[in-house]
C-alpha atoms as a PDB file:
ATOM      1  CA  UNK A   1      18.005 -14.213   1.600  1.00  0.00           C
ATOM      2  CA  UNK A   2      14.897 -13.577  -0.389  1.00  0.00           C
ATOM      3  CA  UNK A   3      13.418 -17.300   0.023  1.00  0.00           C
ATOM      4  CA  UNK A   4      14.249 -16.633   3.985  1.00  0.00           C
ATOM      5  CA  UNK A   5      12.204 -12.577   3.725  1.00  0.00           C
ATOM      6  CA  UNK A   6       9.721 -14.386   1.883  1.00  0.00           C
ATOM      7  CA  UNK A   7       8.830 -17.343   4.606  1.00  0.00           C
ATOM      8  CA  UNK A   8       9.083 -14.464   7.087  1.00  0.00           C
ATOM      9  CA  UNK A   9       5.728 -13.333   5.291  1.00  0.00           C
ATOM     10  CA  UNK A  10       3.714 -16.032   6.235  1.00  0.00           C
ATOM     11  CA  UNK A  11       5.442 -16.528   9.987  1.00  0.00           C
ATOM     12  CA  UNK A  12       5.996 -12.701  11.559  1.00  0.00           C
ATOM     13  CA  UNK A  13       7.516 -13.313  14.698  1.00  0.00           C
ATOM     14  CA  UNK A  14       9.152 -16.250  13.894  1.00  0.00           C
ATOM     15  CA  UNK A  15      12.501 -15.057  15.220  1.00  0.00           C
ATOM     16  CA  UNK A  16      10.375 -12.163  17.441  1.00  0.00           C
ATOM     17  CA  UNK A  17      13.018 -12.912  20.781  1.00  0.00           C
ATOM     18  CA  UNK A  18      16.023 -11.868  18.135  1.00  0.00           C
ATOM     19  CA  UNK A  19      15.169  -9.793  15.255  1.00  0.00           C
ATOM     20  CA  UNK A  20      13.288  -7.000  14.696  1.00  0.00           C
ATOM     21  CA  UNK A  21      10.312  -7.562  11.973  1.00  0.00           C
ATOM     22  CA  UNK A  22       9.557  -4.673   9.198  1.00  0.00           C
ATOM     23  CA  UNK A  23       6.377  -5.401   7.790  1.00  0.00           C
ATOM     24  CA  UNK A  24       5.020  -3.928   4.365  1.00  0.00           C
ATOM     25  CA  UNK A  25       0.894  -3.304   3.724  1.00  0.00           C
ATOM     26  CA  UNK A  26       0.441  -6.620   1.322  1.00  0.00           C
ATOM     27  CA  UNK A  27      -0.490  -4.672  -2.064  1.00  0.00           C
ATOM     28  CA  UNK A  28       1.391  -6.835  -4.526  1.00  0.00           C
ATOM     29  CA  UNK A  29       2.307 -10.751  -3.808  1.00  0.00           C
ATOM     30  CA  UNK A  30       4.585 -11.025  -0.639  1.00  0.00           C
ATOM     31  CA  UNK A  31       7.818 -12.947  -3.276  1.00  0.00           C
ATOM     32  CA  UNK A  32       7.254  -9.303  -5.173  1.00  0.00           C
ATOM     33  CA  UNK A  33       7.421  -7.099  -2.177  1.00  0.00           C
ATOM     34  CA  UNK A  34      10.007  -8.663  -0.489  1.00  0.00           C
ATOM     35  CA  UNK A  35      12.275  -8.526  -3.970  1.00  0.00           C
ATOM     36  CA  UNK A  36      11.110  -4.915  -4.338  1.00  0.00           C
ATOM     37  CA  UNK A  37      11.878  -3.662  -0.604  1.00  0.00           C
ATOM     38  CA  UNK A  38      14.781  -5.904   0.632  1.00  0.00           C
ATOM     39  CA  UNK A  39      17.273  -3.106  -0.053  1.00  0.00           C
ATOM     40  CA  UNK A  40      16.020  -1.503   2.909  1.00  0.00           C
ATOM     41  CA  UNK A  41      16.615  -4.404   5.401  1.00  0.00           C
ATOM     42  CA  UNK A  42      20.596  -3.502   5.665  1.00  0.00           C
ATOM     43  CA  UNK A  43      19.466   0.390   6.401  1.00  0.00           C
ATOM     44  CA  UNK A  44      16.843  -0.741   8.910  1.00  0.00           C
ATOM     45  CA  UNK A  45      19.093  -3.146  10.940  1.00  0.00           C
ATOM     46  CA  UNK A  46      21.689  -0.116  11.278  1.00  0.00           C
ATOM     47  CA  UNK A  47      19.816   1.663  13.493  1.00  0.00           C
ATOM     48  CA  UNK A  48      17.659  -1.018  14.890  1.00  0.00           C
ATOM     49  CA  UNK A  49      21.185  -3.049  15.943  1.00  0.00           C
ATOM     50  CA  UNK A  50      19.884  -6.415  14.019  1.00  0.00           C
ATOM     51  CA  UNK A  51      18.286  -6.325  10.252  1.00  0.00           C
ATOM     52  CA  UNK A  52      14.743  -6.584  10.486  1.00  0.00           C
ATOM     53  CA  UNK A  53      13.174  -9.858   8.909  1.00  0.00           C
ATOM     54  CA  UNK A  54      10.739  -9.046   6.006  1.00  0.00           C
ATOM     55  CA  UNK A  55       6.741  -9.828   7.088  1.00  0.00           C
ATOM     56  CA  UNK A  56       3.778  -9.422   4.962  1.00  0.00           C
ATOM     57  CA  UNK A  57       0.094 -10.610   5.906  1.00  0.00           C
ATOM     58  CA  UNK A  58      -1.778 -12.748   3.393  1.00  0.00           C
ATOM     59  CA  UNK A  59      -4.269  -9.780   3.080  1.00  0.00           C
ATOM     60  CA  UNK A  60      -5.622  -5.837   4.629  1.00  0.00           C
ATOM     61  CA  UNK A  61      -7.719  -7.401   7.291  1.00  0.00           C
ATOM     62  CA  UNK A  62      -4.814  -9.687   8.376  1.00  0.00           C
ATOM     63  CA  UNK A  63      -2.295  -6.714   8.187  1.00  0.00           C
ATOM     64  CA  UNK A  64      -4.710  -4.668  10.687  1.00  0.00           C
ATOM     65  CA  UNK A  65      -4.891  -7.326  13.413  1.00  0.00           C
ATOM     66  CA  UNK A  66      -0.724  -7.852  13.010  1.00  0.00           C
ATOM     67  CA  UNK A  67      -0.788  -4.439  13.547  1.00  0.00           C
ATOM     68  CA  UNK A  68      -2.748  -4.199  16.480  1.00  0.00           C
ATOM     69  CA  UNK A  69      -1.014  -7.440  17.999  1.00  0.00           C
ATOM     70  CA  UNK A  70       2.618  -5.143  17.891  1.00  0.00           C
ATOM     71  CA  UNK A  71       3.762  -7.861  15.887  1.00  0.00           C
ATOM     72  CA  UNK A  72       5.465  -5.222  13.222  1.00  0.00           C
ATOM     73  CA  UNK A  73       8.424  -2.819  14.508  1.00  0.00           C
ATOM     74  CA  UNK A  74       8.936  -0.826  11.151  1.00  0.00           C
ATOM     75  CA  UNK A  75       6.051  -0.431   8.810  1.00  0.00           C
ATOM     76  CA  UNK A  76       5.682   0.579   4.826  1.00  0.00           C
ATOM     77  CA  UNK A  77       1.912   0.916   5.240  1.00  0.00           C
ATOM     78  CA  UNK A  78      -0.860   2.393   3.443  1.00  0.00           C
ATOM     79  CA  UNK A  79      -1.905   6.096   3.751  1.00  0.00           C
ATOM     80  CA  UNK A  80      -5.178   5.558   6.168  1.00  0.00           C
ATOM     81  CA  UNK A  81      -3.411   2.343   7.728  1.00  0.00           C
ATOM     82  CA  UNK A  82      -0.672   4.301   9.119  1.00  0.00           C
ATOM     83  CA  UNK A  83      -2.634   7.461  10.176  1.00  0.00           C
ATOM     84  CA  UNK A  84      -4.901   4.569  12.285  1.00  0.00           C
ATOM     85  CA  UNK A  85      -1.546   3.333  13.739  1.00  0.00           C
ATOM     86  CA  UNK A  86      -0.394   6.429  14.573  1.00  0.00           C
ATOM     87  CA  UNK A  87      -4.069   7.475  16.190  1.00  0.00           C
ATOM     88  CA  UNK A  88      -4.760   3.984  17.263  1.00  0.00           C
ATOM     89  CA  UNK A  89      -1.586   2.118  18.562  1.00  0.00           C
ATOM     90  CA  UNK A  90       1.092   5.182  18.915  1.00  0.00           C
ATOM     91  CA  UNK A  91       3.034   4.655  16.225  1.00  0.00           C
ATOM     92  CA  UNK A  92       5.277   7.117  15.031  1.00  0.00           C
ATOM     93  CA  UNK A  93       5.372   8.299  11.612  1.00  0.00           C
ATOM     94  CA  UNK A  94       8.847   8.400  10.067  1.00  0.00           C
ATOM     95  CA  UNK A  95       8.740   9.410   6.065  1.00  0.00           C
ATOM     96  CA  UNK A  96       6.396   9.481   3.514  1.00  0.00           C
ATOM     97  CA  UNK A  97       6.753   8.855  -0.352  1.00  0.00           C
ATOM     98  CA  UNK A  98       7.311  12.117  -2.290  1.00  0.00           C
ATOM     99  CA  UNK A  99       4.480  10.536  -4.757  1.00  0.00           C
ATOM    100  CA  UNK A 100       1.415  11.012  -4.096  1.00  0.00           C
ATOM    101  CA  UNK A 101      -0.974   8.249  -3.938  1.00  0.00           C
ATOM    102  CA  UNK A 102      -2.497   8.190  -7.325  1.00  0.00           C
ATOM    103  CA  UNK A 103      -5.424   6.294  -8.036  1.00  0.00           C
ATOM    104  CA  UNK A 104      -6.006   5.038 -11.828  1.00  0.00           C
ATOM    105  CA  UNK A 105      -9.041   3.649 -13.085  1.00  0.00           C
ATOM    106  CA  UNK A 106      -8.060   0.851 -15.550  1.00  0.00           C
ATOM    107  CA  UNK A 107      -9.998  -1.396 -17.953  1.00  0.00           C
ATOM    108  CA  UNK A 108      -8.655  -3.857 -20.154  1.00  0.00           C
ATOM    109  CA  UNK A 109      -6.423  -3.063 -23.409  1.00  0.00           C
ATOM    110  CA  UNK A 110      -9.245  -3.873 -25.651  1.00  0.00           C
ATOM    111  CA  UNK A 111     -11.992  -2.342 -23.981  1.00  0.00           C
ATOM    112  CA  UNK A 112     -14.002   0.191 -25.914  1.00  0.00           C
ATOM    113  CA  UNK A 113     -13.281   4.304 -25.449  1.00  0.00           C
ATOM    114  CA  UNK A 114     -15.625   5.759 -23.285  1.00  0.00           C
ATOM    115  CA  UNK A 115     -16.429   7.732 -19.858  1.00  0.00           C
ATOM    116  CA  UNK A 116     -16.244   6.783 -16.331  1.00  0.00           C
ATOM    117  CA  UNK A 117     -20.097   6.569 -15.705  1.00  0.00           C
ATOM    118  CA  UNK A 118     -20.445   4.591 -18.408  1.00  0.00           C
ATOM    119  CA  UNK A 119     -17.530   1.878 -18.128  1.00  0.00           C
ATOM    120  CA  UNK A 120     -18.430   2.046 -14.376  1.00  0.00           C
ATOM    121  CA  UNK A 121     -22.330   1.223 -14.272  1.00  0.00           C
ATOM    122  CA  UNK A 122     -23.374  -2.296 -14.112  1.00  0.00           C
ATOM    123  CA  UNK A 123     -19.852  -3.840 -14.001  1.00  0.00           C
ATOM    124  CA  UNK A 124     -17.909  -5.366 -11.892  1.00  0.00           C
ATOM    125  CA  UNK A 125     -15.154  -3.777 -10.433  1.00  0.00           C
ATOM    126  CA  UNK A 126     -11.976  -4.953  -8.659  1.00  0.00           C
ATOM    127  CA  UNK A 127     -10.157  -3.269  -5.927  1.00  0.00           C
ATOM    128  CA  UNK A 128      -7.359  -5.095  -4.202  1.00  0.00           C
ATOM    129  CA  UNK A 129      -8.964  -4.572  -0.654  1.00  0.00           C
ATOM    130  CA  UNK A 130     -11.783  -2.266   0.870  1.00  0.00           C
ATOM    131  CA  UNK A 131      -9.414  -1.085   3.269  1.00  0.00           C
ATOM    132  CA  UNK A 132      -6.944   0.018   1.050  1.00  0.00           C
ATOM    133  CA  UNK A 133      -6.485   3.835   0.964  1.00  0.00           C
ATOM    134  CA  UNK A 134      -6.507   3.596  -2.745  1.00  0.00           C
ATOM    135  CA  UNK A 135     -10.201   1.981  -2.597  1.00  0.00           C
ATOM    136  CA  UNK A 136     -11.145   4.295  -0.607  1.00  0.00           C
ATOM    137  CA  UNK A 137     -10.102   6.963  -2.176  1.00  0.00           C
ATOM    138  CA  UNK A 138     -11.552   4.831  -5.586  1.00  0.00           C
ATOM    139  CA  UNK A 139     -14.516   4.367  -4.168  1.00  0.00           C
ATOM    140  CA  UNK A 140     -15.383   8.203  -3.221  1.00  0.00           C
ATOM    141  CA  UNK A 141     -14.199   9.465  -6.172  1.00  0.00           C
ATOM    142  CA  UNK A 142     -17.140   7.230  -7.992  1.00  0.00           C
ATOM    143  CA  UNK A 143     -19.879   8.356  -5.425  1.00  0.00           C
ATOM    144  CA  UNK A 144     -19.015  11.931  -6.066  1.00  0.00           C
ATOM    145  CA  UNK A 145     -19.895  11.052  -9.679  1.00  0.00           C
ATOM    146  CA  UNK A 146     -22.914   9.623  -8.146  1.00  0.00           C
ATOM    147  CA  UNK A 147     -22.118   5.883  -8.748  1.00  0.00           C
ATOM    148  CA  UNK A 148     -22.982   4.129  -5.514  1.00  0.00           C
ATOM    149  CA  UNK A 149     -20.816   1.155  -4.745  1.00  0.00           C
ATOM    150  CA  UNK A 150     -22.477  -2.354  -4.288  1.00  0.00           C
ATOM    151  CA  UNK A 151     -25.567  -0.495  -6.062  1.00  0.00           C
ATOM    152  CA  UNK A 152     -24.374   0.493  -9.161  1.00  0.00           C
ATOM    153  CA  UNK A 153     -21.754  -1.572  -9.865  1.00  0.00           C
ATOM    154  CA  UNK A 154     -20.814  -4.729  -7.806  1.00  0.00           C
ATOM    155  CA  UNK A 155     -16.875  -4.199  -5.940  1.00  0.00           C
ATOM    156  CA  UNK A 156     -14.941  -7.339  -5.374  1.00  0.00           C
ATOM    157  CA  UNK A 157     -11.691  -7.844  -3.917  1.00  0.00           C
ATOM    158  CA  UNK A 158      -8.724  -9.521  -5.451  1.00  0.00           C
ATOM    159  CA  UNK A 159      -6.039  -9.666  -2.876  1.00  0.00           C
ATOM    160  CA  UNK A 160      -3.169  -7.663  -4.595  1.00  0.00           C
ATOM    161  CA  UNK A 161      -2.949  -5.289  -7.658  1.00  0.00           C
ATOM    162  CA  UNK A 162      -1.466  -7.940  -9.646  1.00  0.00           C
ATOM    163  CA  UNK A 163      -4.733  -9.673  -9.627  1.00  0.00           C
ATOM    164  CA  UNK A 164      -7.186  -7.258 -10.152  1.00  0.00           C
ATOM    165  CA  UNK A 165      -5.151  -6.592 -13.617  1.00  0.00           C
ATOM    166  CA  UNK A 166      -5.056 -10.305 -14.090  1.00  0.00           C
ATOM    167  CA  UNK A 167      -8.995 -10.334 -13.584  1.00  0.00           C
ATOM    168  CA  UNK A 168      -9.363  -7.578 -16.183  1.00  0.00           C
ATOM    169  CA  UNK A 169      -7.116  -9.487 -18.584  1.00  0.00           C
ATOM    170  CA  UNK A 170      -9.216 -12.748 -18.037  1.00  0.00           C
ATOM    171  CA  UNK A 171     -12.826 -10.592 -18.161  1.00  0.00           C
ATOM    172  CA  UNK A 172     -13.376 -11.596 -14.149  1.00  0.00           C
ATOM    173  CA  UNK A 173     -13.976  -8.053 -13.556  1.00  0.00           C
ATOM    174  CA  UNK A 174     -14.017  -4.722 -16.260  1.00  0.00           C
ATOM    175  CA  UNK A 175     -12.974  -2.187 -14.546  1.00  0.00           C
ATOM    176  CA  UNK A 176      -9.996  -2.097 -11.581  1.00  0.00           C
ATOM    177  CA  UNK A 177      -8.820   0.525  -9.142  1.00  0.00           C
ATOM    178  CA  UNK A 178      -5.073   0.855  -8.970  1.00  0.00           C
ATOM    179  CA  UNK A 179      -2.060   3.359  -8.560  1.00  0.00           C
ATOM    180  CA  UNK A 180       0.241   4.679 -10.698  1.00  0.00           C
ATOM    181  CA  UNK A 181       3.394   3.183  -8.603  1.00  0.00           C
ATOM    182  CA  UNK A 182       1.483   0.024  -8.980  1.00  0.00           C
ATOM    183  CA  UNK A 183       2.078  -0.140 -13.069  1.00  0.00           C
ATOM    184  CA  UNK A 184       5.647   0.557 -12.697  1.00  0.00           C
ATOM    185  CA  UNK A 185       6.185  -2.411 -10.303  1.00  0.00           C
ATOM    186  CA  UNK A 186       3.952  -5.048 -12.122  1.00  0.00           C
ATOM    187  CA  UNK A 187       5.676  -7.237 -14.904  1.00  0.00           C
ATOM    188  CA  UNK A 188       5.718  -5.411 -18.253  1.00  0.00           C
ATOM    189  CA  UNK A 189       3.579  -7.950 -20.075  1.00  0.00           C
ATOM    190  CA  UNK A 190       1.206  -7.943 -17.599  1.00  0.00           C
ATOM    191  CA  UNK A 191       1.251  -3.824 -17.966  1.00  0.00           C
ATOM    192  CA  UNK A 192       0.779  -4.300 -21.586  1.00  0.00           C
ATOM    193  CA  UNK A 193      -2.849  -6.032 -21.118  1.00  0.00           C
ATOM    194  CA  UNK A 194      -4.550  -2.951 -19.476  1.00  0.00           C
ATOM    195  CA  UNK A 195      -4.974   0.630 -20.215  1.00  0.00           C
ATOM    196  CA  UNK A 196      -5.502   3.813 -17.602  1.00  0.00           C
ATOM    197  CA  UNK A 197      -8.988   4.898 -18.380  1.00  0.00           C
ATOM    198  CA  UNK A 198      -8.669   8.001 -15.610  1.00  0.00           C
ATOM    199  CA  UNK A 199      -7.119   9.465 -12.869  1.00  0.00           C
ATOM    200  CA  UNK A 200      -8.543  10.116 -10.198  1.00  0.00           C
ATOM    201  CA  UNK A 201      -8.188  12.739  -7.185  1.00  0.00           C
ATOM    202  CA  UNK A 202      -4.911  11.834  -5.465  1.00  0.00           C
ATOM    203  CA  UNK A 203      -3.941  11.157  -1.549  1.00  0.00           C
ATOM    204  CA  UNK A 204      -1.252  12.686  -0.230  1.00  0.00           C
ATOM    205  CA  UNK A 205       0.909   9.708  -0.317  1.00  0.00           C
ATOM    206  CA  UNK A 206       2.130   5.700  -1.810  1.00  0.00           C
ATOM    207  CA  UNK A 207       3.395   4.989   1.018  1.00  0.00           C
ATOM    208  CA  UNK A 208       4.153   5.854   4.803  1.00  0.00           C
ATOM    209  CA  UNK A 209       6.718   4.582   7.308  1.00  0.00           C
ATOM    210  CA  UNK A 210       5.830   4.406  10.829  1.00  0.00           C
ATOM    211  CA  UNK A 211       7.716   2.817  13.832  1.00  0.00           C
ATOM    212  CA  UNK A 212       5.712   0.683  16.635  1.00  0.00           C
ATOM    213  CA  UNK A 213       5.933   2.657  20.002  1.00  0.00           C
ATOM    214  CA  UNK A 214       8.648   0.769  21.480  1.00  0.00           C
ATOM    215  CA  UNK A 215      10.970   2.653  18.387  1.00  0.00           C
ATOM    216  CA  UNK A 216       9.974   6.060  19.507  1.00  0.00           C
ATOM    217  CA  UNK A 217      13.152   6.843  20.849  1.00  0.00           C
ATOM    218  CA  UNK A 218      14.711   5.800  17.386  1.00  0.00           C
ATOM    219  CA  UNK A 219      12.408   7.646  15.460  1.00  0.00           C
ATOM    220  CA  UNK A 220      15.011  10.638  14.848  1.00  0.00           C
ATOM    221  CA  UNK A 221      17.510   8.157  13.412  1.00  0.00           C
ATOM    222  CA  UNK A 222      15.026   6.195  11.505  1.00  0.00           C
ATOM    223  CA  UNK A 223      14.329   8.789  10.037  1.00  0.00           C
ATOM    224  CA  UNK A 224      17.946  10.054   9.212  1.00  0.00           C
ATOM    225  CA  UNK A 225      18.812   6.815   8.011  1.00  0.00           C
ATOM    226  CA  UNK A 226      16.089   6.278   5.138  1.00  0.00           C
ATOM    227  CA  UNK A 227      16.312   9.975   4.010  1.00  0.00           C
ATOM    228  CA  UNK A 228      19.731   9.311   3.923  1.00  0.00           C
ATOM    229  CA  UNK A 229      19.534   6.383   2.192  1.00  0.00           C
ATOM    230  CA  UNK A 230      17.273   7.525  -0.690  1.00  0.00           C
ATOM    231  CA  UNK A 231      19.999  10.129  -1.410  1.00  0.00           C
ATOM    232  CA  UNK A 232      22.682   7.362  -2.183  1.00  0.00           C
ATOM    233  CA  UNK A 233      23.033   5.373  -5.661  1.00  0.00           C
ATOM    234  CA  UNK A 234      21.168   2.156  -3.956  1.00  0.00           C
ATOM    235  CA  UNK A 235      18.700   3.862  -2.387  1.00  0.00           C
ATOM    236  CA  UNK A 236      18.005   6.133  -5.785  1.00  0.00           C
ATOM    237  CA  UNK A 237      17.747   2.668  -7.501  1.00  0.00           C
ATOM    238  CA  UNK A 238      15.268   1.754  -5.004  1.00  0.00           C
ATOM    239  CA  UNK A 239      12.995   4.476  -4.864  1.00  0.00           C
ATOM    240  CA  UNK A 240      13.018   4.359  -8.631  1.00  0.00           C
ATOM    241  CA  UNK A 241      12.332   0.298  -8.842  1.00  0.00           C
ATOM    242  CA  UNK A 242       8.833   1.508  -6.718  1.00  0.00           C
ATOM    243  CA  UNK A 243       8.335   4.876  -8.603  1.00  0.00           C
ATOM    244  CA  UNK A 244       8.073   6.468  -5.365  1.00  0.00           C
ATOM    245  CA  UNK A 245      10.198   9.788  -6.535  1.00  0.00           C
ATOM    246  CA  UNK A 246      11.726  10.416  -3.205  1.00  0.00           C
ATOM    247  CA  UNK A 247      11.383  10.256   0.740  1.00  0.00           C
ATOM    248  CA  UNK A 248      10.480  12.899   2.715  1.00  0.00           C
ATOM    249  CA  UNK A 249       9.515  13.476   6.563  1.00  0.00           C
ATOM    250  CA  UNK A 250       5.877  12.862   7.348  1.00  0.00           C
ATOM    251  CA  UNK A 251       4.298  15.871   9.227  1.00  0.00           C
ATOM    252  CA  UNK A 252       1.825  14.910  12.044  1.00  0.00           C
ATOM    253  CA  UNK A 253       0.121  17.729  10.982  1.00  0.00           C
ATOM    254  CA  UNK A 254      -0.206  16.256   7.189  1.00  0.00           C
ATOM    255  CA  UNK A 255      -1.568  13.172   8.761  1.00  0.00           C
ATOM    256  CA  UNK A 256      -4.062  14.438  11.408  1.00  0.00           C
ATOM    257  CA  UNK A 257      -5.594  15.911   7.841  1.00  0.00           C
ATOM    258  CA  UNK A 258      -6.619  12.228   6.659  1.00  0.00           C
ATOM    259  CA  UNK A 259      -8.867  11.754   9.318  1.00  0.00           C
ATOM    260  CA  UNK A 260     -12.255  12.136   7.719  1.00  0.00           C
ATOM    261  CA  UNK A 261     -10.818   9.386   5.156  1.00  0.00           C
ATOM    262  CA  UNK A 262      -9.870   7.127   8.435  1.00  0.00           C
ATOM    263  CA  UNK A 263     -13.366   7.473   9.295  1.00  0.00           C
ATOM    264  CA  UNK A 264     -14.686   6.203   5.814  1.00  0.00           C
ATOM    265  CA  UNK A 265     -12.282   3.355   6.807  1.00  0.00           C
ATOM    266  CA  UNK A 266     -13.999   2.274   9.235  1.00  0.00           C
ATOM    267  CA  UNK A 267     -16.885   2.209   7.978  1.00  0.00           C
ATOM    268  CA  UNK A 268     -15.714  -0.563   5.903  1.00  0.00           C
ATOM    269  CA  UNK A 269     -14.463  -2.094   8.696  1.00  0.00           C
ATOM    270  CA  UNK A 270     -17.694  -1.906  10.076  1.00  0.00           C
ATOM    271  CA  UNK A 271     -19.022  -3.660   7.481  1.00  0.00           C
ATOM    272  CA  UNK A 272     -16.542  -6.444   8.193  1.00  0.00           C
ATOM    273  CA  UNK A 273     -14.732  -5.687   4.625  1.00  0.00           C
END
């Protein structure tokens, strides 16, 4: 099953004609993702009346333009991803992660004590995307402390979390932007070769599920069903495994308040991050 979700990553819409696809916003390597959210498939395909294959795009950019091509029918998306589907597309929010979307600044394990300014200035630092709400997020925080990006310190992507700690680890980069959900889900001895440096100001969410258009009329039992779910043993187990401390409904209202942070997204797509 998990070599199958996993080859659904790289072909969405393989099976289109038969089975619904549930796509997740690639912020760790799709094998990880698909181990970490496969639980969910079974709940899914209850309402949906076939389980959803598992879909992840090789990067942000890629995710965007599956997005906009309706090739995803349930989506674990970023915070700013999913308030542009739901402004952009129609999608309809379903739940949101009780955690809120923490973003860490994180140097290596050996790298000397000392403030944000001056760990920041004249690196290089990693984020996993530019449109990642956690980079953007990131990436304010650091201009409010009057580092400009690209100016005072060069950004470059790495694709997934996993990598920009790899990068740090290997010297690539010093400095990385990356969540607190994101440490409990990377491999331990990977964990053990960075430190948190600081937090900084939070979003209001790891995570939101939204449902393409065409769902709408599920929405109210999507919506039972993974609440639902995350009060049962498995789905505990679950939530834990991605340190998302619980599900709860996501308000329209509580996403029609990101919208100044959509519009510093795209920017960045403007700039053809």
């Amino acid at each position: 099953m998990l070599f199958a979700a996993v080859c659904g990553a790289w072909a969405p819409g393989l099976h289109a004609q038969t089975r619904p696809v549930f796509g997740v916003v690639p912020y760790l390597p799709a094998r990880r993702l698909a181990q970490l959210y496969s639980p969910l498939l079974p709940v899914l395909g209850r309402v949906l009346g076939s389980e959803p294959e598992f879909a992840s795009a090789p990067g942000y950019a890629q995710h965007l333009e599956r997005l906009r091509a309706g090739s995803y029918d349930i989506v674990a998306d970023s915070l700013f991803l999913a308030r542009l589907a739901q402004r952009e597309l129609g999608h309809v929010p379903l739940v949101r992660t009780r955690a809120a979307l923490q973003p860490l600044l994180v140097v290596a394990a050996n790298a000397p004590d000392t403030d944000v300014v001056r760990a920041v200035r004249g690196r290089t630092l990693a984020v996993t995307d530019r449109l990642a709400a956690l980079s953007v997020l990131g990436l304010r925080a650091l201009r409010d402390l009057g580092l400009t990006p690209d100016s005072d310190f060069r950004v470059v992507e790495s694709g997934t979390h996993a990598n920009s700690l790899h990068w740090l680890a290997t010297g690539q980069a010093q400095v990385a932007i990356v969540s607190v959900t994101t440490l409990k889900q990377v491999d331990e001895l990977l964990r053990r070769q960075v430190r948190v440096l600081a937090q900084l100001p939070e979003g209001l969410s790891a995570v939101v599920y939204h449902a393409a258009p065409r769902w709408a009329h599920r929405a109210s039992a999507l919506t039972q069903a993974l609440l639902s779910f995350a009060d049962e043993p498995a789905g505990r187990a679950f939530i834990d495994a991605l340190g998302h401390g619980g599900l709860v409904p996501a308000r329209k209202a509580e996403l029609e308040a990101l919208d100044p942070l959509v519009v510093e997204m795209y920017r960045q797509l403007g700039r053809g991050s």
